[in-house]
Protein backbone atom coordinates (compact mmCIF):
# COMPACT_ATOMS: atom_id res chain seq x y z
CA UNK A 1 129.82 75.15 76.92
CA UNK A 2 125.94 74.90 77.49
CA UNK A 3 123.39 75.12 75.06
CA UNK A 4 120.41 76.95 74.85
CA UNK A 5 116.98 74.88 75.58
CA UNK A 6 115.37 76.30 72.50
CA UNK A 7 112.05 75.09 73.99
CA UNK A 8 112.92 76.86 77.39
CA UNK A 9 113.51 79.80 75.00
CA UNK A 10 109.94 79.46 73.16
CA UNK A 11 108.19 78.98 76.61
CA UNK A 12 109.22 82.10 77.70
CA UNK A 13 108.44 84.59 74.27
CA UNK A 14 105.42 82.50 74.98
CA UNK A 15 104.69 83.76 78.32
CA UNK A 16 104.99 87.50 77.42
CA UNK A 17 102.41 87.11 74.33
CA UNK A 18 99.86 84.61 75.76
CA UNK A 19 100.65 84.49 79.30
CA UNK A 20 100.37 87.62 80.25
CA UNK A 21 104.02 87.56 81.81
CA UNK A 22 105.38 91.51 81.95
CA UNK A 23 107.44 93.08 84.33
CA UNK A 24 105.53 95.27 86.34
CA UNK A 25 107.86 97.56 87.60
CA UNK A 26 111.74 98.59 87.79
CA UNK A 27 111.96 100.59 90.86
CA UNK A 28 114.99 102.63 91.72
CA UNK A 29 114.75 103.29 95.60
CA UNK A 30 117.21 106.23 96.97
CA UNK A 31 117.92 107.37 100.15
CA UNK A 32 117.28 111.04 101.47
CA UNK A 33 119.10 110.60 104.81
CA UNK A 34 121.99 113.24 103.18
CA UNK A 35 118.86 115.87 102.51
CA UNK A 36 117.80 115.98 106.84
CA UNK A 37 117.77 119.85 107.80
CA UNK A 38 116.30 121.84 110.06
CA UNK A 39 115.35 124.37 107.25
CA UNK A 40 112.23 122.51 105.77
CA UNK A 41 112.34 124.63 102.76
CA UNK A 42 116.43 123.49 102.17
CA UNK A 43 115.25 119.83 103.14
CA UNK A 44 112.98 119.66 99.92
CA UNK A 45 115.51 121.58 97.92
CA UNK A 46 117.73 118.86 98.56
CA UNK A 47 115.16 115.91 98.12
CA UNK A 48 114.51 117.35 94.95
CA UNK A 49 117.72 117.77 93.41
CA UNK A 50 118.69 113.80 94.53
CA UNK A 51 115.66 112.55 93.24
CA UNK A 52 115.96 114.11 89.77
CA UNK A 53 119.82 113.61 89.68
CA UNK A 54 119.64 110.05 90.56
CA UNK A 55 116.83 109.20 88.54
CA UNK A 56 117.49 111.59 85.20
CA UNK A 57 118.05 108.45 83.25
CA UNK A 58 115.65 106.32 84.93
CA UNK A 59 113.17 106.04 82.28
CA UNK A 60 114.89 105.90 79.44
CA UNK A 61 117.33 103.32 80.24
CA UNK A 62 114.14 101.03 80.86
CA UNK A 63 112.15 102.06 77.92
CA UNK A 64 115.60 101.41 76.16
CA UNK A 65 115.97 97.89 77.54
CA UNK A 66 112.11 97.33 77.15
CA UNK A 67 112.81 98.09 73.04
CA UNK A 68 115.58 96.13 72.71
CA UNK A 69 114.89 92.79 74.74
CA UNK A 70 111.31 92.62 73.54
CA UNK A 71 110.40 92.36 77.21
CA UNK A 72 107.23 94.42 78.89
CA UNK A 73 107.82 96.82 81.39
CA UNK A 74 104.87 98.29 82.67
CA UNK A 75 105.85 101.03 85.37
CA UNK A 76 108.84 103.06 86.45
CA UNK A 77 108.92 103.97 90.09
CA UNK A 78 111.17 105.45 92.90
CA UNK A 79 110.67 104.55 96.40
CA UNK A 80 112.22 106.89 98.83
CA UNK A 81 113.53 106.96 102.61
CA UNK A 82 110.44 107.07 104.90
CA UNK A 83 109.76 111.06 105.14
CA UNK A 84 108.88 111.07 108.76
CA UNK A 85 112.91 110.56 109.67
CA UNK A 86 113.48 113.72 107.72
CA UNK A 87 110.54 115.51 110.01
CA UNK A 88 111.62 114.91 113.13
CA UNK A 89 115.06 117.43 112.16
CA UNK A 90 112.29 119.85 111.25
CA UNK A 91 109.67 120.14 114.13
CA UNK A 92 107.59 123.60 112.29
CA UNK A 93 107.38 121.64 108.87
CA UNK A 94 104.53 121.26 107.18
CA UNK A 95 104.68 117.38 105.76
CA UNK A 96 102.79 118.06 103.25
CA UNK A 97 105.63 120.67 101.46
CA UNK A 98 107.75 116.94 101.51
CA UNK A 99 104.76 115.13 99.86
CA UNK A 100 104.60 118.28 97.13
CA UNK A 101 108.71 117.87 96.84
CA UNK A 102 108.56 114.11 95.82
CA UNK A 103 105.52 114.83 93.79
CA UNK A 104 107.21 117.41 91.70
CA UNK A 105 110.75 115.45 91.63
CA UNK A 106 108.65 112.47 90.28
CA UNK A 107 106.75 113.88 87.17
CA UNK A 108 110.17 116.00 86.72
CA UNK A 109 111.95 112.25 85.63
CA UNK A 110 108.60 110.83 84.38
CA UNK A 111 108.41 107.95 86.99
CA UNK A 112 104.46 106.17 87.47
CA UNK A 113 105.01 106.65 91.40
CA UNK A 114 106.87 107.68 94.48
CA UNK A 115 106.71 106.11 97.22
CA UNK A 116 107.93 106.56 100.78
CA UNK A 117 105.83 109.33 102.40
CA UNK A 118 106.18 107.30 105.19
CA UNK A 119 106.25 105.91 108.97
CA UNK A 120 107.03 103.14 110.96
CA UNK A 121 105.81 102.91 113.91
CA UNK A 122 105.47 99.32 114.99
CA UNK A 123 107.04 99.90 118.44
CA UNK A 124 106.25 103.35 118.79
CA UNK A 125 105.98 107.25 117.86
CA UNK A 126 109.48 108.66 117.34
CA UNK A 127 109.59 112.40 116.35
CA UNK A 128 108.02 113.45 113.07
CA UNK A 129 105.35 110.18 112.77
CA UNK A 130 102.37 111.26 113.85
CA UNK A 131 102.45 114.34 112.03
CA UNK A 132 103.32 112.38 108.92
CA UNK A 133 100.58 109.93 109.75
CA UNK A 134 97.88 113.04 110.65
CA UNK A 135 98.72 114.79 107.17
CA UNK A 136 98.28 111.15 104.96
CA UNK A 137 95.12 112.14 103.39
CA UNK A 138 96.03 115.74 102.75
CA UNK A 139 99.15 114.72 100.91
CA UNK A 140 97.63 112.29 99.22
CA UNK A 141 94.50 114.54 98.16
CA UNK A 142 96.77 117.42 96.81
CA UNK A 143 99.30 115.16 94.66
CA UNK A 144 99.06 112.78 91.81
CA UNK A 145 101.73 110.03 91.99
CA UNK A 146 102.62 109.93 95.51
CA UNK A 147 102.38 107.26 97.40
CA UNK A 148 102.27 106.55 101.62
CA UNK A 149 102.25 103.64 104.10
CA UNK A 150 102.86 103.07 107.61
CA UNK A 151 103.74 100.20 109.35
CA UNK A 152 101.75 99.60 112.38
CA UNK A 153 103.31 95.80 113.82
CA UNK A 154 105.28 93.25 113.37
CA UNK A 155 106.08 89.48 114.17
CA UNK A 156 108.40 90.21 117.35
CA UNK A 157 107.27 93.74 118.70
CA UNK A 158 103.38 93.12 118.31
CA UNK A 159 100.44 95.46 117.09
CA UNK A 160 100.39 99.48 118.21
CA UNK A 161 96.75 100.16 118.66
CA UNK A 162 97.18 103.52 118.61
CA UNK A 163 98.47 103.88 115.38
CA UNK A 164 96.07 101.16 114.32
CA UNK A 165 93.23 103.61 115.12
CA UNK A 166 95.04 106.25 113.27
CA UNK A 167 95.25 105.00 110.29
CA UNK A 168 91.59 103.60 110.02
CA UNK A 169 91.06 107.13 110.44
CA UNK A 170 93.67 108.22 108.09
CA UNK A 171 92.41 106.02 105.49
CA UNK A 172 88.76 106.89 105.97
CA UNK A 173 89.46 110.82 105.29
CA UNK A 174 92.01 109.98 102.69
CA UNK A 175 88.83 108.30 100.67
CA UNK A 176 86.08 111.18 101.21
CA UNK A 177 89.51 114.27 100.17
CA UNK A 178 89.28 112.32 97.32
CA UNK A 179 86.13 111.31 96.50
CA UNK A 180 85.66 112.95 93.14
CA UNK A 181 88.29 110.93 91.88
CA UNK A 182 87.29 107.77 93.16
CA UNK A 183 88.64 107.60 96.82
CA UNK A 184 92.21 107.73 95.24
CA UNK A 185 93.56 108.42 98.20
CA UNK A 186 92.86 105.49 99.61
CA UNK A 187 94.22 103.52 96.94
CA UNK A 188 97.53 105.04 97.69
CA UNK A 189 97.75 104.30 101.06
CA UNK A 190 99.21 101.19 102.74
CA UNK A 191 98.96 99.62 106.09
CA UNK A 192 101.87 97.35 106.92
CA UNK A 193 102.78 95.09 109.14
CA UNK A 194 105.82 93.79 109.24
CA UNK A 195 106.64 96.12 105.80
CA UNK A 196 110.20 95.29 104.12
CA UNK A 197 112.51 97.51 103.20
CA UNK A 198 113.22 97.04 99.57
CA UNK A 199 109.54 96.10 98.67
CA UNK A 200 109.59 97.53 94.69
CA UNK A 201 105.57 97.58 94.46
CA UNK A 202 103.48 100.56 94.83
CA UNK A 203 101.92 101.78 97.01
CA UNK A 204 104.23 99.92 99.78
CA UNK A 205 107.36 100.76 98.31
CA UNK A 206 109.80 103.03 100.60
CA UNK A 207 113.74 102.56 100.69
CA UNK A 208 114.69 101.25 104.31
CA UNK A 209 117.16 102.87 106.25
CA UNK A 210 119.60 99.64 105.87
CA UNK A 211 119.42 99.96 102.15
CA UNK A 212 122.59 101.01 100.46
CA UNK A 213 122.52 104.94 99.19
CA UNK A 214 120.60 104.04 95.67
CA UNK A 215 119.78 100.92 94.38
CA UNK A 216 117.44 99.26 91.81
CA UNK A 217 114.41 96.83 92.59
CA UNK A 218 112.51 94.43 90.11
CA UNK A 219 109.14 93.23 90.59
CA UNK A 220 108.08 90.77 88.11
CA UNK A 221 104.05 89.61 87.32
CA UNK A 222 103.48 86.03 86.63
CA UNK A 223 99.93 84.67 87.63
CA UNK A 224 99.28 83.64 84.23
CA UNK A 225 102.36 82.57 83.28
CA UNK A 226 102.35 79.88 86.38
CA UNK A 227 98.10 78.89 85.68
CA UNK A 228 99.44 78.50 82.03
CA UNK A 229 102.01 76.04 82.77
CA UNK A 230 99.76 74.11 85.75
CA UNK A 231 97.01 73.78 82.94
CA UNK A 232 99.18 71.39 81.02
CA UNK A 233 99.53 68.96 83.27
CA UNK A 234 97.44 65.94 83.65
CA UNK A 235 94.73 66.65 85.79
CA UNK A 236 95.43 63.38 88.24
CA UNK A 237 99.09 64.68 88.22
CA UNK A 238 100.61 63.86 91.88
CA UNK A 239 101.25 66.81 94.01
CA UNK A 240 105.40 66.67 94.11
CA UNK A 241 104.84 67.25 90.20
CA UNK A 242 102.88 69.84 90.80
CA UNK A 243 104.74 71.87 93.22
CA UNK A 244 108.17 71.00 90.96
CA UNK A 245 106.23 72.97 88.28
CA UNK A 246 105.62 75.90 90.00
CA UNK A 247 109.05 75.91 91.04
CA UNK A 248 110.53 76.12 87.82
CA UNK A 249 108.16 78.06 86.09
CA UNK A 250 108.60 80.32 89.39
CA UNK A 251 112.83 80.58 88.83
CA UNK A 252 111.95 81.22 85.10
CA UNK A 253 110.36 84.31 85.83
CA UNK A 254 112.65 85.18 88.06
CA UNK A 255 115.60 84.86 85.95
CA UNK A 256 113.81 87.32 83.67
CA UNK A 257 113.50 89.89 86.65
CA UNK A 258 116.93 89.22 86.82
CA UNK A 259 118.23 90.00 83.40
CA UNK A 260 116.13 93.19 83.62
CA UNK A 261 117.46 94.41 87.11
CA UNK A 262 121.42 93.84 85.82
CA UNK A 263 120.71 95.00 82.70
CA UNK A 264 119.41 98.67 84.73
CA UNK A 265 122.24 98.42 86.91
CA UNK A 266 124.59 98.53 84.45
CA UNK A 267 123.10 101.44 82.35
CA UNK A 268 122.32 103.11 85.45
CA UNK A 269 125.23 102.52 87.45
CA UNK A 270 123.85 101.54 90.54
CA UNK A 271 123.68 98.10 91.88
CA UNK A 272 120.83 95.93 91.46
CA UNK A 273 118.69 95.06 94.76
CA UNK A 274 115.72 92.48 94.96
CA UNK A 275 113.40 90.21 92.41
CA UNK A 276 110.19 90.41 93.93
CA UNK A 277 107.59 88.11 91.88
CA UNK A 278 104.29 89.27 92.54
CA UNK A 279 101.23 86.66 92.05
CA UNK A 280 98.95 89.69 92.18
CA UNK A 281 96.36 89.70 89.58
CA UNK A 282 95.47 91.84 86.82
CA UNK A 283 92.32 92.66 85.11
CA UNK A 284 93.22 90.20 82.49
CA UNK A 285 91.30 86.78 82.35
CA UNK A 286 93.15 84.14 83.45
CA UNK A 287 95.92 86.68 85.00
CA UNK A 288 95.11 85.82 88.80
CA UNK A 289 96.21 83.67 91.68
CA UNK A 290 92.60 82.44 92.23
CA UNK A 291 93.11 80.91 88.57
CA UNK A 292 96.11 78.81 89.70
CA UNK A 293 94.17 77.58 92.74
CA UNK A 294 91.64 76.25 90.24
CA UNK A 295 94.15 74.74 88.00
CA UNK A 296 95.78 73.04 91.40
């Protein structure tokens, strides 16, 4: 049998109280394509009832596993299928009724964010997109926690300029509906390319149409953690040593994503997805991937 590396052990507790080292967000993403009708007003019926079915339990099964492993979680989101495949069943919708739906759904379980008032478009309009992608900044002016993106290209189809130009404009009016609030809008509004499916972090998140029916996604914050451990290494240390560093400390943090996304899964009863670890900063010092540059 294998012992414990009580040092491994103290590295990490030290992580989460000087390190900065949280888990920024458990994300359950669900899929809507069982709520498509051609009665917008059943659609959101139905989009509501799945969201707040699904994720009843959501937030206090991580507030539960927060208490009792000692580890931070910060946020609680949902990421949904992309709403403009539900549109295009529903041609006299108003989008914005959908963005309301997963608004209401949302602060109904107590999740941060929803996101998935989305379209992708890389290759092309399909029905429903551009009248998702036309109504962005009114959705996003007239709820709280939803969030949108659209992805306008990727590696093998290439850029679509016309969406490209739509969402410069979308993200333009999206900041003046909003600005007594501090362009808000804006802020939750993405432009993708090449925009995965299972991404947990707001306010890209949206559950891909090859994503099983419900499913739960961990992203994990570790800037400082990683600067932390880079800072105690000689300062002539020899790149391979560096890079094994960061790969360890990297797998650490992962493993801790890990223990949170099984530990969900199993309360929740849904299986667990992806680890995403984020080297996005926060506003605390040291907390950033510019820091770990420096360190390098």
């Amino acid at each position: 049998m294998s012992m414990m590396n009580t040092g491994d052990i103290l590295e990490t507790i030290e992580m989460f109280t000087q390190d900065n080292l949280d888990v920024r967000t458990v994300t359950m993403g669900i899929s809507l394509l069982d709520c498509i009708d051609p009665d917008p007003r059943k659609a959101c019926e139905k989009i509501y009832n799945k969201i707040t079915t699904r994720a009843a339990r959501l937030v206090p099964a991580v507030e539960h596993i927060s208490a009792e492993y000692g580890i931070p979680i910060i946020n609680k989101r949902i990421s949904v299928t992309p709403i403009a495949m539900l549109l295009g069943a529903c041609p006299d919708a108003d989008p914005v009724d959908f963005a309301k739906t997963l608004d209401a759904a949302g602060k109904k379980v107590g999740v941060n964010f929803v996101g998935g008032y989305t379209a992708l478009v890389h290759k092309g309009f399909s029905a429903g997109d551009l009248r998702l992608i036309e109504s962005i900044p009114r959705a996003l002016a007239e709820t709280d926690i939803v969030c949108s993106s659209v992805n306008i290209g990727a590696t093998k189809a290439g850029l679509n300029m016309d969406a490209i130009k739509l969402m410069g404009e979308a993200v333009k009016k999206a900041s003046e509906l909003t600005a007594d609030r501090q362009c808000i809008g804006a802020a939750k509004l993405v432009v993708f390319c090449n925009a995965p499916e299972d991404n947990p972090f707001m306010a890209g998140a949206f559950h891909g149409p090859g994503e099983p029916d419900c499913e739960i996604h961990v992203g994990v914050s570790g800037p400082g953690a990683v600067r932390a451990a880079l800072a105690r290494l000689p300062k002539d240390a020899p790149i391979d040593q560096v890079a094994e560093l960061v790969k360890r400390t990297a797998f650490k943090i992962t493993r801790v994503g890990q223990l949170v996304a099984n530990l969900a899964s199993r309360e929740l009863g849904v299986p667990a997805g992806i680890i995403d670890l984020s080297l996005a900063p926060t506003p605390a010092v040291g907390d950033s991937v510019a820091n770990i540059l420096e360190e390098m």
